[in-house]
C-alpha atoms as a PDB file:
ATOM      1  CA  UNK A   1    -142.679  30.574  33.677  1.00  0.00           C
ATOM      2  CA  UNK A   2    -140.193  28.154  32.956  1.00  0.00           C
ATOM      3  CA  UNK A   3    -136.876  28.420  34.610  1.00  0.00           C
ATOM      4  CA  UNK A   4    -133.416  26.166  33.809  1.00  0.00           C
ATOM      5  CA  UNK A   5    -129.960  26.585  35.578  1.00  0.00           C
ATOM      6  CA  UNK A   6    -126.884  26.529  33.344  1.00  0.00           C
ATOM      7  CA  UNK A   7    -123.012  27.521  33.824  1.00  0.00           C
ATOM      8  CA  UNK A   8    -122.538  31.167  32.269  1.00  0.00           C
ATOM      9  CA  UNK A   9    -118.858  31.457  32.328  1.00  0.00           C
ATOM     10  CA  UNK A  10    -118.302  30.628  36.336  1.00  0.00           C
ATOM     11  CA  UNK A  11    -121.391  31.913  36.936  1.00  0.00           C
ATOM     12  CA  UNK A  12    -124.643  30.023  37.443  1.00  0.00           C
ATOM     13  CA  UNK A  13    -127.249  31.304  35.158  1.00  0.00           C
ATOM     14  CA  UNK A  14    -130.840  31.062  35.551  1.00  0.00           C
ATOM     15  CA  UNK A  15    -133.593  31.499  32.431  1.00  0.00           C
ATOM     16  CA  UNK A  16    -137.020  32.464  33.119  1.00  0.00           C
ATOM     17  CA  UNK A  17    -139.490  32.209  29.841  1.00  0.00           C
ATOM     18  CA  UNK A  18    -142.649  34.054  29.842  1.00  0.00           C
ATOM     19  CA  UNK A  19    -145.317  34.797  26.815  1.00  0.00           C
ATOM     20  CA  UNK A  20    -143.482  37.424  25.603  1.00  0.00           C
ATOM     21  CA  UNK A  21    -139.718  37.188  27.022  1.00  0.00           C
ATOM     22  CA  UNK A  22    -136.988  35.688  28.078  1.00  0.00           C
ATOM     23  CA  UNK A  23    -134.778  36.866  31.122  1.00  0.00           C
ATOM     24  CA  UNK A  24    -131.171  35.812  31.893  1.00  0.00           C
ATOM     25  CA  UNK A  25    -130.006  36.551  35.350  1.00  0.00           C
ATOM     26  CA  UNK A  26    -126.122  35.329  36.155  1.00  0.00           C
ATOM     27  CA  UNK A  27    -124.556  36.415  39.688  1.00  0.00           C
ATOM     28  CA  UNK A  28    -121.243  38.018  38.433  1.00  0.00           C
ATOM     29  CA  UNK A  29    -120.222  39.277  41.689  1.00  0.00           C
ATOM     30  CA  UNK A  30    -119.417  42.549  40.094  1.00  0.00           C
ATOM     31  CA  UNK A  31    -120.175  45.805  42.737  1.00  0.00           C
ATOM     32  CA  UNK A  32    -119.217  48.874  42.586  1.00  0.00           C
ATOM     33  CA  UNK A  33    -117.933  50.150  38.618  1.00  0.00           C
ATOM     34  CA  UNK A  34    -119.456  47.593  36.828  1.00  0.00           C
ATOM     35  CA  UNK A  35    -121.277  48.507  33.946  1.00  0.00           C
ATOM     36  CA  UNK A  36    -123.337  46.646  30.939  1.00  0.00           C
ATOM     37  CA  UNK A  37    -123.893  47.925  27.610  1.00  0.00           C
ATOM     38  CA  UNK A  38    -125.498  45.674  24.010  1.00  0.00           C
ATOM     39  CA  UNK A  39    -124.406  46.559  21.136  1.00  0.00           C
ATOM     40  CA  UNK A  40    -124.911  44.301  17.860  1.00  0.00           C
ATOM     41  CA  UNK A  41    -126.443  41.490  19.498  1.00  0.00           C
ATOM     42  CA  UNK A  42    -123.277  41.703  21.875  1.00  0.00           C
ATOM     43  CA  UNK A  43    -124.246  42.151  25.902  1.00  0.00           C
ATOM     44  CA  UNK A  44    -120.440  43.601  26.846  1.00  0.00           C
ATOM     45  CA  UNK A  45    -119.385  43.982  30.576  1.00  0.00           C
ATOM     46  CA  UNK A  46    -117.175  46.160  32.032  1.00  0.00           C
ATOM     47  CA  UNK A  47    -115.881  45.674  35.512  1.00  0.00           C
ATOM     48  CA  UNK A  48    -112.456  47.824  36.294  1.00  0.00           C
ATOM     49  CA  UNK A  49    -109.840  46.773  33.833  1.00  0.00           C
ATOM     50  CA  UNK A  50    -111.947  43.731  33.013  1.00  0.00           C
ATOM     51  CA  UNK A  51    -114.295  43.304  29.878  1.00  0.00           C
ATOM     52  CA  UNK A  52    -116.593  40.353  29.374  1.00  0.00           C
ATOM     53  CA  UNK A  53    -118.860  39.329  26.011  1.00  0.00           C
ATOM     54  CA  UNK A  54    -122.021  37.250  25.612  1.00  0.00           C
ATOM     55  CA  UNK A  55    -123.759  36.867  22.073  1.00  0.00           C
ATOM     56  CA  UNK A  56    -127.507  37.311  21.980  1.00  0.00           C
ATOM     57  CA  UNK A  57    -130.021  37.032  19.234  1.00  0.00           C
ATOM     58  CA  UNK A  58    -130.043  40.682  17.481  1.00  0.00           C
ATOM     59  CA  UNK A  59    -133.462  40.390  16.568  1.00  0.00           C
ATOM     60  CA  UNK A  60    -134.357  39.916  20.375  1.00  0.00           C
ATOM     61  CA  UNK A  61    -134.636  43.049  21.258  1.00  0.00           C
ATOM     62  CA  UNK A  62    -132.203  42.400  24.159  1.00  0.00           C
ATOM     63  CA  UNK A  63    -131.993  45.188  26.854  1.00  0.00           C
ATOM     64  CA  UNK A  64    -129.250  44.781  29.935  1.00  0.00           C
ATOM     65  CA  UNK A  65    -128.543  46.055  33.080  1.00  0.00           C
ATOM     66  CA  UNK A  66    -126.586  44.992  36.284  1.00  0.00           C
ATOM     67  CA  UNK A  67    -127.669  45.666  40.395  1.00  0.00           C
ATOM     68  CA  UNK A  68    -126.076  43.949  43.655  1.00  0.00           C
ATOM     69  CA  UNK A  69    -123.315  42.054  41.427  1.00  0.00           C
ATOM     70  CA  UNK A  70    -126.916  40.777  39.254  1.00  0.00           C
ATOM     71  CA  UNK A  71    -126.575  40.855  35.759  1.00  0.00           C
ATOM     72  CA  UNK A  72    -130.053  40.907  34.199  1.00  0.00           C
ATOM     73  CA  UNK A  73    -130.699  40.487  30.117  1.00  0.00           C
ATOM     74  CA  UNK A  74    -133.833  40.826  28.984  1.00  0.00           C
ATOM     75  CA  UNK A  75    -134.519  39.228  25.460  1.00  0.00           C
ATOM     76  CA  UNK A  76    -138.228  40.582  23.769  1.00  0.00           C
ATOM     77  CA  UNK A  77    -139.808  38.052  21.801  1.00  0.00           C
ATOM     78  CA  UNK A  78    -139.749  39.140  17.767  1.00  0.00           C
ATOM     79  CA  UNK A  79    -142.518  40.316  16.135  1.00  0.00           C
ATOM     80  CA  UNK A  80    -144.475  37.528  14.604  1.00  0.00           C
ATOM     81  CA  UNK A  81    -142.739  34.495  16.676  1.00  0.00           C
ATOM     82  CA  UNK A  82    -145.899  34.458  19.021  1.00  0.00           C
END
């Protein structure tokens, strides 16, 4: 596991590799209605009248999902990269 800390937005952003994935975990300090959809290699955020956007690979496989004010994106590795 390899893990790197970047800005995401105004949020620090931490990147842990493994074999077969990638994970992207940002505290957005979003509780309560916050909610995280992808759509078209898009990872959209809602959080009350707000709406955020970060681009991901399509062919990732990416998968989302936010807990505690955590927002968590999971990115698959593609068939035939390994």
């Amino acid at each position: 596991m390899n893990s790197n800390q970047q800005l995401f937005d105004e949020a620090s952003l931490r990147r842990y590799e493994y074999e077969d994935s990638t994970v992207l975990a940002a505290d957005v300090g979003f509780v309560g209605d916050a909610s995280v959809d992808v759509v078209d290699g898009t990872v959209i955020v809602v959080a009350g009248d707000e709406q955020f956007e970060q681009e991901v690979p399509e062919s990732a496989g990416a998968r989302a999902f936010i807990n505690n004010g955590i927002l968590t994106i999971e990115l698959s590795a593609a068939e035939g990269d390994n």
